[in-house]
PDB file of N, CA and C in Angstrom:
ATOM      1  N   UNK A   1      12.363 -16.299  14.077  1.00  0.00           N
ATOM      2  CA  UNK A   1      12.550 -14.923  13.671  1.00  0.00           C
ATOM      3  C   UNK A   1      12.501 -14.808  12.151  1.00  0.00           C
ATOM      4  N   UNK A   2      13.192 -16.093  11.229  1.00  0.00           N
ATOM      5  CA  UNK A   2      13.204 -15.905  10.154  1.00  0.00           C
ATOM      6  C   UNK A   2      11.684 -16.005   9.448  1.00  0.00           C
ATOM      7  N   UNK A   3      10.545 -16.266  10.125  1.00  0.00           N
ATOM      8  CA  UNK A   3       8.698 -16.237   9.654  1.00  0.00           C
ATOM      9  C   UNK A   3       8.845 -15.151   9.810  1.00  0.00           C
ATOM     10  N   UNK A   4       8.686 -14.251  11.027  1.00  0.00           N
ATOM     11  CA  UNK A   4       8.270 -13.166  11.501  1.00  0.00           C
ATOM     12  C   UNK A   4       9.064 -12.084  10.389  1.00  0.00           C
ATOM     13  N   UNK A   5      10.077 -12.226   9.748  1.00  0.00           N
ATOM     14  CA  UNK A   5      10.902 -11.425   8.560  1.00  0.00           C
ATOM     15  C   UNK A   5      10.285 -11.933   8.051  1.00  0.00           C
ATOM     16  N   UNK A   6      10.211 -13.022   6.850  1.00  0.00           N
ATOM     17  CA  UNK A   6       9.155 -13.051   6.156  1.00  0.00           C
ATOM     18  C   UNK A   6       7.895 -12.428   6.014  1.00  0.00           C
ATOM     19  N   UNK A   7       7.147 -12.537   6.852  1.00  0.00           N
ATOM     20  CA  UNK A   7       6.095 -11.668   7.083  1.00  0.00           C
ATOM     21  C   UNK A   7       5.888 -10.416   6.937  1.00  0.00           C
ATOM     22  N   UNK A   8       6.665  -9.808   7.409  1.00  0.00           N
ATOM     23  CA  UNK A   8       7.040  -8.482   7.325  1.00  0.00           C
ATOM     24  C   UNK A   8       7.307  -8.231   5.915  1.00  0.00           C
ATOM     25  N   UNK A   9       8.365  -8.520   5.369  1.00  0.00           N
ATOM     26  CA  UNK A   9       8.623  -9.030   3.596  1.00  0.00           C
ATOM     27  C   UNK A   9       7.350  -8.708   3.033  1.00  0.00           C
ATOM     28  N   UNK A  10       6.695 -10.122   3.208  1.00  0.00           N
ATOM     29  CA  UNK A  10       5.934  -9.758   2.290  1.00  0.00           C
ATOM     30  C   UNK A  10       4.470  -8.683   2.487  1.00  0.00           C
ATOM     31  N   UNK A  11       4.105  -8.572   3.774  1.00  0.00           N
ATOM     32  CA  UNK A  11       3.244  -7.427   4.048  1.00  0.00           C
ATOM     33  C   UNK A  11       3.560  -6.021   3.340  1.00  0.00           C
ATOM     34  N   UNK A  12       5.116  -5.249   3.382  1.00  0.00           N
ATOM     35  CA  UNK A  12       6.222  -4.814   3.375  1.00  0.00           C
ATOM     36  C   UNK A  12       5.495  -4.509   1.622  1.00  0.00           C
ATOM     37  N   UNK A  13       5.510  -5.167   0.608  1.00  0.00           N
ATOM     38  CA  UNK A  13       5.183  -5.979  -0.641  1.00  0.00           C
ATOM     39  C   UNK A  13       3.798  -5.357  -1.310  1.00  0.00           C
ATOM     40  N   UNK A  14       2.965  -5.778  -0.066  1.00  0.00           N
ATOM     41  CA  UNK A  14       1.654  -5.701  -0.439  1.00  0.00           C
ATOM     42  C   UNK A  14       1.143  -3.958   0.034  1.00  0.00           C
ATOM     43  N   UNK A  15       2.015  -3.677   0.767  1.00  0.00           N
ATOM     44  CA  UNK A  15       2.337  -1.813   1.345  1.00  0.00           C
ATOM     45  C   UNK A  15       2.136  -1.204   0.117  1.00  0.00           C
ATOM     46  N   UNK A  16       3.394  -1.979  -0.931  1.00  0.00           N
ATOM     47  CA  UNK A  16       3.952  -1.442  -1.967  1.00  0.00           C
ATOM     48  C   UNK A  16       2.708  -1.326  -3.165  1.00  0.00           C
ATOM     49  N   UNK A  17       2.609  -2.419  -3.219  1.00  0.00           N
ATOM     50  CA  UNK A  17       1.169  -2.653  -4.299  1.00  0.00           C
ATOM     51  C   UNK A  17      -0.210  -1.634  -3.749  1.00  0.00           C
ATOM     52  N   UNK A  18      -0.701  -1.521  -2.791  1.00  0.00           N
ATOM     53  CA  UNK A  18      -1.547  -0.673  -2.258  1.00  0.00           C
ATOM     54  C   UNK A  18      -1.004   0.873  -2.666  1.00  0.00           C
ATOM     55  N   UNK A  19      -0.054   1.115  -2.302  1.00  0.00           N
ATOM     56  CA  UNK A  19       0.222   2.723  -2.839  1.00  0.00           C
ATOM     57  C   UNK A  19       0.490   2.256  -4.255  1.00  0.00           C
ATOM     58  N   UNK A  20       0.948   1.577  -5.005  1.00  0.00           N
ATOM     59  CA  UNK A  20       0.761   1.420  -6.130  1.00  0.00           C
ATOM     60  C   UNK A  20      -0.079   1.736  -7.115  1.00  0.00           C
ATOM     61  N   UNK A  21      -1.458   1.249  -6.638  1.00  0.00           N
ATOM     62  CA  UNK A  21      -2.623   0.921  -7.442  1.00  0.00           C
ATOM     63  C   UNK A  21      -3.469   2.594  -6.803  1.00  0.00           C
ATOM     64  N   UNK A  22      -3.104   3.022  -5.446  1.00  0.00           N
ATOM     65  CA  UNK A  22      -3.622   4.192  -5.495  1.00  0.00           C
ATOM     66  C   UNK A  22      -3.006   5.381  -6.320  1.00  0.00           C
ATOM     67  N   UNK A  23      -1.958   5.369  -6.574  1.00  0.00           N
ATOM     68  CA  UNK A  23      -1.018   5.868  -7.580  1.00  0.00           C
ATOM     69  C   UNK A  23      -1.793   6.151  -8.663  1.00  0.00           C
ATOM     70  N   UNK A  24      -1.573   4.780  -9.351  1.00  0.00           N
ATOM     71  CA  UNK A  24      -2.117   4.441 -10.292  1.00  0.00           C
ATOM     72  C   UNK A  24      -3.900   5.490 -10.626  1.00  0.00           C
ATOM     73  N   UNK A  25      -4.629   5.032  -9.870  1.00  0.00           N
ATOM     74  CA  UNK A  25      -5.836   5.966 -10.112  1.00  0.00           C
ATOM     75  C   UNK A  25      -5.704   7.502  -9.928  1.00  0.00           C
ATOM     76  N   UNK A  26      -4.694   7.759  -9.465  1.00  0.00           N
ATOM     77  CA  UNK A  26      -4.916   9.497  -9.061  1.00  0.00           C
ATOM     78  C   UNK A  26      -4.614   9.938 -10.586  1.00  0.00           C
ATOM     79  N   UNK A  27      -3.164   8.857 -11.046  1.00  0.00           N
ATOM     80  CA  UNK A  27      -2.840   9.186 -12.076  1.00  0.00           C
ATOM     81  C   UNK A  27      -3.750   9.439 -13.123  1.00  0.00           C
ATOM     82  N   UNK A  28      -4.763   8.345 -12.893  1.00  0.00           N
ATOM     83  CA  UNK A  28      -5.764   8.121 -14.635  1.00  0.00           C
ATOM     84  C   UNK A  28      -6.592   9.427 -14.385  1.00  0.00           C
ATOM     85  N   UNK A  29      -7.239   9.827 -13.001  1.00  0.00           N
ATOM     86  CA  UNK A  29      -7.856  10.832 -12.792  1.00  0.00           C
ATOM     87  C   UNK A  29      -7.131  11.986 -13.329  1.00  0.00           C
ATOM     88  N   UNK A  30      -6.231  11.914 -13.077  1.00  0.00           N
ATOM     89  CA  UNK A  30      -4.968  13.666 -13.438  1.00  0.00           C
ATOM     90  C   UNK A  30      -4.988  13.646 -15.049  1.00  0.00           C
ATOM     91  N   UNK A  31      -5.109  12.597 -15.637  1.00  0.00           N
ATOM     92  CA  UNK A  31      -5.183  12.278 -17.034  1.00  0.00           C
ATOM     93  C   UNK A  31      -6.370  12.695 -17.742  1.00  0.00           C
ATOM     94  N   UNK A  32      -7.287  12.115 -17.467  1.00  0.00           N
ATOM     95  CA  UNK A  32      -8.667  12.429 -17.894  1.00  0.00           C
ATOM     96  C   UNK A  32      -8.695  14.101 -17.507  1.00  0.00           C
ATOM     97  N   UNK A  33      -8.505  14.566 -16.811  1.00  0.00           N
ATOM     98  CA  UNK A  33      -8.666  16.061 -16.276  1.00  0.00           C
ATOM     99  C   UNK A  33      -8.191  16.908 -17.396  1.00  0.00           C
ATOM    100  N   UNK A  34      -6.545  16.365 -17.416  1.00  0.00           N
ATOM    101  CA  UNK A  34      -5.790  17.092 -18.622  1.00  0.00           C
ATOM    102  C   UNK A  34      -6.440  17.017 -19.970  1.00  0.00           C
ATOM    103  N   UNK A  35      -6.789  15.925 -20.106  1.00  0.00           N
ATOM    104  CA  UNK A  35      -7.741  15.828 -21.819  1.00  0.00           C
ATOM    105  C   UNK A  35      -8.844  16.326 -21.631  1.00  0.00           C
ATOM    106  N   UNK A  36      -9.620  16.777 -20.853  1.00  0.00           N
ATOM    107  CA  UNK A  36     -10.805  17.339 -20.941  1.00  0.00           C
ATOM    108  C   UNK A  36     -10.248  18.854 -20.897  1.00  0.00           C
ATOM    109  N   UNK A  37      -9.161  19.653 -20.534  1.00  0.00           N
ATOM    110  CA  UNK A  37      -8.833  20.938 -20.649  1.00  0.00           C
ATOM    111  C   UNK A  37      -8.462  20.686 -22.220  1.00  0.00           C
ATOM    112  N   UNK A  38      -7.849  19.793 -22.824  1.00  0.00           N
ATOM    113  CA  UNK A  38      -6.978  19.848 -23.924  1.00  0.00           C
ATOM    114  C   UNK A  38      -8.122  19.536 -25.587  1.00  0.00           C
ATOM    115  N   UNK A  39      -9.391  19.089 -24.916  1.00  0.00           N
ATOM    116  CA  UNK A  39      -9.917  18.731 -25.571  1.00  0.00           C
ATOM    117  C   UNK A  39     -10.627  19.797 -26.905  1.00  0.00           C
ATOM    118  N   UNK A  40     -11.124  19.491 -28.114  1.00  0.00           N
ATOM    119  CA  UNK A  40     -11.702  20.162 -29.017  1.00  0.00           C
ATOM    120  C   UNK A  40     -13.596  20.391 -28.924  1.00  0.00           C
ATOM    121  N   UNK A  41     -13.854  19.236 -28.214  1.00  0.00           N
ATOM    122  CA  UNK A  41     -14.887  19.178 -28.343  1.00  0.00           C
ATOM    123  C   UNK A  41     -15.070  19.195 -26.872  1.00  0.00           C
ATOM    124  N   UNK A  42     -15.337  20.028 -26.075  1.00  0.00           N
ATOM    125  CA  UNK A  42     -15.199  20.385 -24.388  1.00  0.00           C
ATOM    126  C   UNK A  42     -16.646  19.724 -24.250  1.00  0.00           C
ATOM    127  N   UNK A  43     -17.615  20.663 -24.746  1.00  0.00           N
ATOM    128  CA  UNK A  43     -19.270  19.482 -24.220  1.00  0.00           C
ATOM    129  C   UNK A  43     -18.792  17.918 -23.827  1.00  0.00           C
ATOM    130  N   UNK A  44     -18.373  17.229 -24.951  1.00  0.00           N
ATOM    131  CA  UNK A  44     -18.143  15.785 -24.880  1.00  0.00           C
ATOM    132  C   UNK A  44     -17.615  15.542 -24.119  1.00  0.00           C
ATOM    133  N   UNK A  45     -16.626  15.861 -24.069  1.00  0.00           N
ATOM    134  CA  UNK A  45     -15.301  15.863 -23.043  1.00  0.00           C
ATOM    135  C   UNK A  45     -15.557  15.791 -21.414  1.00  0.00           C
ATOM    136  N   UNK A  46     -16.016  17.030 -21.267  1.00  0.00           N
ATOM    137  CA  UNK A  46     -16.900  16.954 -19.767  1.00  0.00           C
ATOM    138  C   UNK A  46     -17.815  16.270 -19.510  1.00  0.00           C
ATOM    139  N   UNK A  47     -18.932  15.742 -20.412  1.00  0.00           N
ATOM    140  CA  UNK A  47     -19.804  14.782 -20.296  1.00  0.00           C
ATOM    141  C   UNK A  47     -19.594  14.049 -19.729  1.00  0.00           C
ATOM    142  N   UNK A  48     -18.220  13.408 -20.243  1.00  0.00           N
ATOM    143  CA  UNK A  48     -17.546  12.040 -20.215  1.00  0.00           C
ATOM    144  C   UNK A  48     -17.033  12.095 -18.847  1.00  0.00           C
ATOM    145  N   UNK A  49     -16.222  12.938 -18.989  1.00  0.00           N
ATOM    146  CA  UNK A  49     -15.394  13.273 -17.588  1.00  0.00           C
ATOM    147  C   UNK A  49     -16.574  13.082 -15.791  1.00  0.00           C
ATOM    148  N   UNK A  50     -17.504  14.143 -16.545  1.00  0.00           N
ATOM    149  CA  UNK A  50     -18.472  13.846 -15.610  1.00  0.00           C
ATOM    150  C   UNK A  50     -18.892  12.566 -14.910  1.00  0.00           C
ATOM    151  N   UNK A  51     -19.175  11.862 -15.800  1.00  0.00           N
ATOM    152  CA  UNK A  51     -19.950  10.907 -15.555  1.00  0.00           C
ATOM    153  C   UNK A  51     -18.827   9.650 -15.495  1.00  0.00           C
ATOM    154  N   UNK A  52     -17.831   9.788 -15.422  1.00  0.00           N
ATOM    155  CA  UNK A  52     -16.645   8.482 -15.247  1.00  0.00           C
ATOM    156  C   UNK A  52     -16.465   9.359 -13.500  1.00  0.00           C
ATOM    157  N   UNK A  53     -16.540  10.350 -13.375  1.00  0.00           N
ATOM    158  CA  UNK A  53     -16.151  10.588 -11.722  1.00  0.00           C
ATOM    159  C   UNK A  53     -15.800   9.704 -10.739  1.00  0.00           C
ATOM    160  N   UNK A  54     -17.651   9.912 -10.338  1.00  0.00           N
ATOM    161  CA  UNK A  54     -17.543   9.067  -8.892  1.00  0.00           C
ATOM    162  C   UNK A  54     -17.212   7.719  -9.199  1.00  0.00           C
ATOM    163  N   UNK A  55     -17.185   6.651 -10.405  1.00  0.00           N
ATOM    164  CA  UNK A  55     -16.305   6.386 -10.207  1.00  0.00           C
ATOM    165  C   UNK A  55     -14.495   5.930 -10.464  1.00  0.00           C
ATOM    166  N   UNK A  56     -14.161   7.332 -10.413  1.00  0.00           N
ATOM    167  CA  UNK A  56     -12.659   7.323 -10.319  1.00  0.00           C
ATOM    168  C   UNK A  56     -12.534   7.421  -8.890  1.00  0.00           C
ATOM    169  N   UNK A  57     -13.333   7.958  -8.514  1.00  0.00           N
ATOM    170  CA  UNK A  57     -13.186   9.187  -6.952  1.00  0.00           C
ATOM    171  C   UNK A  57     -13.464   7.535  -6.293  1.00  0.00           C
ATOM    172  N   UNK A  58     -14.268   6.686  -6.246  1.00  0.00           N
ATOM    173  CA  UNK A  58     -14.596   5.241  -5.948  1.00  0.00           C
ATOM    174  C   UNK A  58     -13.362   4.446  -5.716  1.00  0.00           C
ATOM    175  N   UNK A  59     -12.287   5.121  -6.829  1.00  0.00           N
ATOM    176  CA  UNK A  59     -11.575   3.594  -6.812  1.00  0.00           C
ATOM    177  C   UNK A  59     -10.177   4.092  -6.192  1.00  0.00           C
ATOM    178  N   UNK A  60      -9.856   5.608  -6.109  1.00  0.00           N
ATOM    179  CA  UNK A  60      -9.313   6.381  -5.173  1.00  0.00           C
ATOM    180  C   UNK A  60      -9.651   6.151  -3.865  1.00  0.00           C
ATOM    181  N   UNK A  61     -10.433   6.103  -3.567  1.00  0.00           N
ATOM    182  CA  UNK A  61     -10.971   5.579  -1.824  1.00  0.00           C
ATOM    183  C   UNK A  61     -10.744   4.342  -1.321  1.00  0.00           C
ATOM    184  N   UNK A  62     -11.297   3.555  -2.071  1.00  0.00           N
ATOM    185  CA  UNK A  62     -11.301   1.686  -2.055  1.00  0.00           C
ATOM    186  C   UNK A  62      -9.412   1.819  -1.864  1.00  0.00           C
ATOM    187  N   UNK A  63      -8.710   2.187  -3.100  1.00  0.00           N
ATOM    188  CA  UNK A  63      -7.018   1.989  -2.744  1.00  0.00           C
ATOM    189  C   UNK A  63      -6.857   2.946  -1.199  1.00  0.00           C
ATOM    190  N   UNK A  64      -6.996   3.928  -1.202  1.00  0.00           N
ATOM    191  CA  UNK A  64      -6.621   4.562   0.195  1.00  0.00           C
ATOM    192  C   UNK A  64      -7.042   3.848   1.358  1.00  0.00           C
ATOM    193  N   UNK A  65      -8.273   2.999   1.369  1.00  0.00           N
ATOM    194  CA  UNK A  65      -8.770   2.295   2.396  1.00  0.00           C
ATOM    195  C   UNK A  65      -7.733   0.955   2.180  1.00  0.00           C
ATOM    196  N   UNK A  66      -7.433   0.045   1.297  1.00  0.00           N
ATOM    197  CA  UNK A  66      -6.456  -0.832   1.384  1.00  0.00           C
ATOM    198  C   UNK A  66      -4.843  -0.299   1.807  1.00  0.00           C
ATOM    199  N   UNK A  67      -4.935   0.821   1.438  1.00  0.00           N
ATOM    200  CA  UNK A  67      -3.635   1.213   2.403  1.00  0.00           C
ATOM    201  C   UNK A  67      -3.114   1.614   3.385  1.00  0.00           C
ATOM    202  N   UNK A  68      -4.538   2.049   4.196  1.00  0.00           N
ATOM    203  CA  UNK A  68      -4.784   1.835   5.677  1.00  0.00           C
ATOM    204  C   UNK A  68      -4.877   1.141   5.838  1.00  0.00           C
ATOM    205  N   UNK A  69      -5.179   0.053   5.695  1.00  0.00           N
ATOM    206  CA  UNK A  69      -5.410  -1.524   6.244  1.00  0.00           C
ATOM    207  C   UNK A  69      -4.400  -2.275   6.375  1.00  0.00           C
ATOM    208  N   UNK A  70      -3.326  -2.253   5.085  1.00  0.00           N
ATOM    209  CA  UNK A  70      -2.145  -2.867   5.051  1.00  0.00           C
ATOM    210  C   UNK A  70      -1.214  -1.918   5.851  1.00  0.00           C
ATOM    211  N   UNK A  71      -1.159  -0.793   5.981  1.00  0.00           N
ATOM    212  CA  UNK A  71      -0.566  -0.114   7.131  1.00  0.00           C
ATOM    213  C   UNK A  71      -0.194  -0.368   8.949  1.00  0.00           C
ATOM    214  N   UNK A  72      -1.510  -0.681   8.783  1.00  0.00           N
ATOM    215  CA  UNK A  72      -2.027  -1.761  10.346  1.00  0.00           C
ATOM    216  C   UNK A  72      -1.639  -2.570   9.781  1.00  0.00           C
ATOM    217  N   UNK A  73      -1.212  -3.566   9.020  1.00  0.00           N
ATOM    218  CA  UNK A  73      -0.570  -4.833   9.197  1.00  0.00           C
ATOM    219  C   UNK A  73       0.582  -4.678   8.807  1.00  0.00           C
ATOM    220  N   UNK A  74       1.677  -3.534   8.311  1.00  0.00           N
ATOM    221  CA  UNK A  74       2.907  -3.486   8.565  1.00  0.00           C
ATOM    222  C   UNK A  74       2.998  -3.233   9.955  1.00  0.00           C
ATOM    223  N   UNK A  75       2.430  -2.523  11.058  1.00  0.00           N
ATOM    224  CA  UNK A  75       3.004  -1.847  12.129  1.00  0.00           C
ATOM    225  C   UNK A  75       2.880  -3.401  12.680  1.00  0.00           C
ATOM    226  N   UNK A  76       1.534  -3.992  12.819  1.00  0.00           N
ATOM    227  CA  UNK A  76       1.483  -5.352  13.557  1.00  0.00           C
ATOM    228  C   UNK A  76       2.919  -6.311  13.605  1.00  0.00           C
ATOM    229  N   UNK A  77       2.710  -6.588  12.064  1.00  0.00           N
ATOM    230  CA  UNK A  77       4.357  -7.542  11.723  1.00  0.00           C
ATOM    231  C   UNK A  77       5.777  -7.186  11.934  1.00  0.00           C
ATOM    232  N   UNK A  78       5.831  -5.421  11.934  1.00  0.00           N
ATOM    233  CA  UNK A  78       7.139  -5.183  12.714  1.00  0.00           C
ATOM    234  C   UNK A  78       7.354  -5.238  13.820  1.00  0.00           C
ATOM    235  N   UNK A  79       6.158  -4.715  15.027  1.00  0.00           N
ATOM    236  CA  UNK A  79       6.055  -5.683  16.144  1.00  0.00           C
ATOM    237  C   UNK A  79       6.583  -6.856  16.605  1.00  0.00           C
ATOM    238  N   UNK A  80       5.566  -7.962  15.831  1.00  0.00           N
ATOM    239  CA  UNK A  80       6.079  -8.862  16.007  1.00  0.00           C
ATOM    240  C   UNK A  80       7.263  -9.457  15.726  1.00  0.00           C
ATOM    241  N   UNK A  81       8.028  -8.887  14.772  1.00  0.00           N
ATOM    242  CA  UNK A  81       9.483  -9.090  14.705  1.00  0.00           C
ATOM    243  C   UNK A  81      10.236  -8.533  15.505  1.00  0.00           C
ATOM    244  N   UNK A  82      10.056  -7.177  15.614  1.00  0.00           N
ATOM    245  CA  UNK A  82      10.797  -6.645  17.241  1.00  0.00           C
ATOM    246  C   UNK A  82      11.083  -7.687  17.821  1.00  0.00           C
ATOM    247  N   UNK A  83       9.619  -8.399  18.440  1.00  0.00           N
ATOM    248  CA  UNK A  83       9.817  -8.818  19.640  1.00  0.00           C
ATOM    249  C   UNK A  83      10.290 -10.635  19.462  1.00  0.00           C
ATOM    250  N   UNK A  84      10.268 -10.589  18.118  1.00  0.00           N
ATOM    251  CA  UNK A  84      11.021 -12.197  17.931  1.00  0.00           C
ATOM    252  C   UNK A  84      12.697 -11.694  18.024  1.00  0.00           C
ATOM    253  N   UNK A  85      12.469 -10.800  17.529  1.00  0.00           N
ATOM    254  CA  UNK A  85      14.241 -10.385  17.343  1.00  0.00           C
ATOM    255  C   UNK A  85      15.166 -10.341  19.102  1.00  0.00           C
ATOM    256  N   UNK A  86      13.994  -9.703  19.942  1.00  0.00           N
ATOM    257  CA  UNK A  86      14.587  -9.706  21.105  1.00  0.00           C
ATOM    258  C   UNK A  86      14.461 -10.382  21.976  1.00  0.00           C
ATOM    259  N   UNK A  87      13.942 -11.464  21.643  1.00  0.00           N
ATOM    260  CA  UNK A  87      13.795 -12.839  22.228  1.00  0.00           C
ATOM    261  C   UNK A  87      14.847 -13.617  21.775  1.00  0.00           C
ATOM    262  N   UNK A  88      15.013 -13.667  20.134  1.00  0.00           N
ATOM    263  CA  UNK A  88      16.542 -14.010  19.683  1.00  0.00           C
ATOM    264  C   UNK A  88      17.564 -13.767  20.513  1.00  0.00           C
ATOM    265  N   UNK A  89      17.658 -12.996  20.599  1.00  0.00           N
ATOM    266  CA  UNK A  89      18.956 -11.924  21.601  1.00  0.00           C
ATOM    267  C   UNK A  89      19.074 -12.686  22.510  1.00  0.00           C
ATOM    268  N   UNK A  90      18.187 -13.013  22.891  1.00  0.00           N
ATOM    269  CA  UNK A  90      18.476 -13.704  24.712  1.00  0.00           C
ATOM    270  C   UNK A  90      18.269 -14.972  24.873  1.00  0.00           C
ATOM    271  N   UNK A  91      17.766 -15.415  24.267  1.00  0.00           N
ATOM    272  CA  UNK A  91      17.591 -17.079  23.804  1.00  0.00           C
ATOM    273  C   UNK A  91      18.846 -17.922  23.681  1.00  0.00           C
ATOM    274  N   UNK A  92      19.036 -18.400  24.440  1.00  0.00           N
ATOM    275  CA  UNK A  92      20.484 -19.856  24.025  1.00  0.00           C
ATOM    276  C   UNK A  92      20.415 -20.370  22.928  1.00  0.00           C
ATOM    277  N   UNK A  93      22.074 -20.189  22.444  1.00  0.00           N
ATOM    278  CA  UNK A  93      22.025 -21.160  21.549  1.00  0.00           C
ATOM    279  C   UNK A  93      21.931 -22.662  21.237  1.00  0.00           C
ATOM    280  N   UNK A  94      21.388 -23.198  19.889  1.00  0.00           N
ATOM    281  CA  UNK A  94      22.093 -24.849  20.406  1.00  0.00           C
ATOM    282  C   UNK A  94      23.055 -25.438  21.068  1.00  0.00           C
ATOM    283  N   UNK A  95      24.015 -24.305  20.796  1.00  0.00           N
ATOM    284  CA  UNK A  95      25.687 -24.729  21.941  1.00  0.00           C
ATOM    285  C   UNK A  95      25.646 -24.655  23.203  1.00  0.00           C
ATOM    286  N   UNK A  96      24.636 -23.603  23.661  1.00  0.00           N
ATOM    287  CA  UNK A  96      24.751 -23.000  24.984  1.00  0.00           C
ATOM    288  C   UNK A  96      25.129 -21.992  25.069  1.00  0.00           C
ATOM    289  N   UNK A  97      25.623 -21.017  24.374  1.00  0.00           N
ATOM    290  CA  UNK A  97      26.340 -19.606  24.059  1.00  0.00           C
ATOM    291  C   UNK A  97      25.240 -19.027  23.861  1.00  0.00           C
ATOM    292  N   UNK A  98      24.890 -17.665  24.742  1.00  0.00           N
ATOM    293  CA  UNK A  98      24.009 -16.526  24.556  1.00  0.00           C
ATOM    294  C   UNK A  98      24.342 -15.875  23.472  1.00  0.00           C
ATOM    295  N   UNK A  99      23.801 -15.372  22.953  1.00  0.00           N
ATOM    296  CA  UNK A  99      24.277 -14.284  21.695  1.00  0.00           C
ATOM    297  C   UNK A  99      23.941 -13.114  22.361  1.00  0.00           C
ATOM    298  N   UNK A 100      25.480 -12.349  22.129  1.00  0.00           N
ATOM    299  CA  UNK A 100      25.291 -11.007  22.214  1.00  0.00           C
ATOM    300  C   UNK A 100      24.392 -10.111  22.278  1.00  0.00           C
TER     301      UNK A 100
END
């Protein structure tokens, strides 16, 4: 049971880092947006903006797709801990004493 927690742990981890890094890009996107309203020289500005897009919008997708993915492998690993956990439960101990 104590792998199957582990696992979970660190999947759990990598959940975290995936919304992380998608975070992360919405943010730089929301950024660039704001400086191109804030900007002096708007032609340039949008140029730029323009043409960095697709790919921001690229690296927004790629993270959303790793966080579906690691999603399916949190639900998998809590599963499988469920069902180590309730196998625990009923499993003898080294003594011979069931656990509760």
């Amino acid at each position: 049971m104590l792998e199957c927690a582990s696992a979970l742990t660190a999947i759990l981890r990598r959940e975290t880092r995936a919304r992380h890094v998608r975070h992360e890009a919405e943010a730089a996107m929301i950024a660039a947006e704001r400086a191109v309203l804030e900007s002096n020289d708007e032609d340039s500005a949008v140029e730029g903006f323009v043409s960095w897009l697709p790919e921001a919008r690229d690296t927004i997708e790629r993270a959303r797709a790793a966080e579906r993915e690691v999603g399916i492998d949190v639900a998998v690993a809590y599963q499988a801990f469920v069902m180590a956990r309730n196998a625990s439960e009923h499993c003898p101990v080294p003594d011979g004493d069931l656990r509760p």
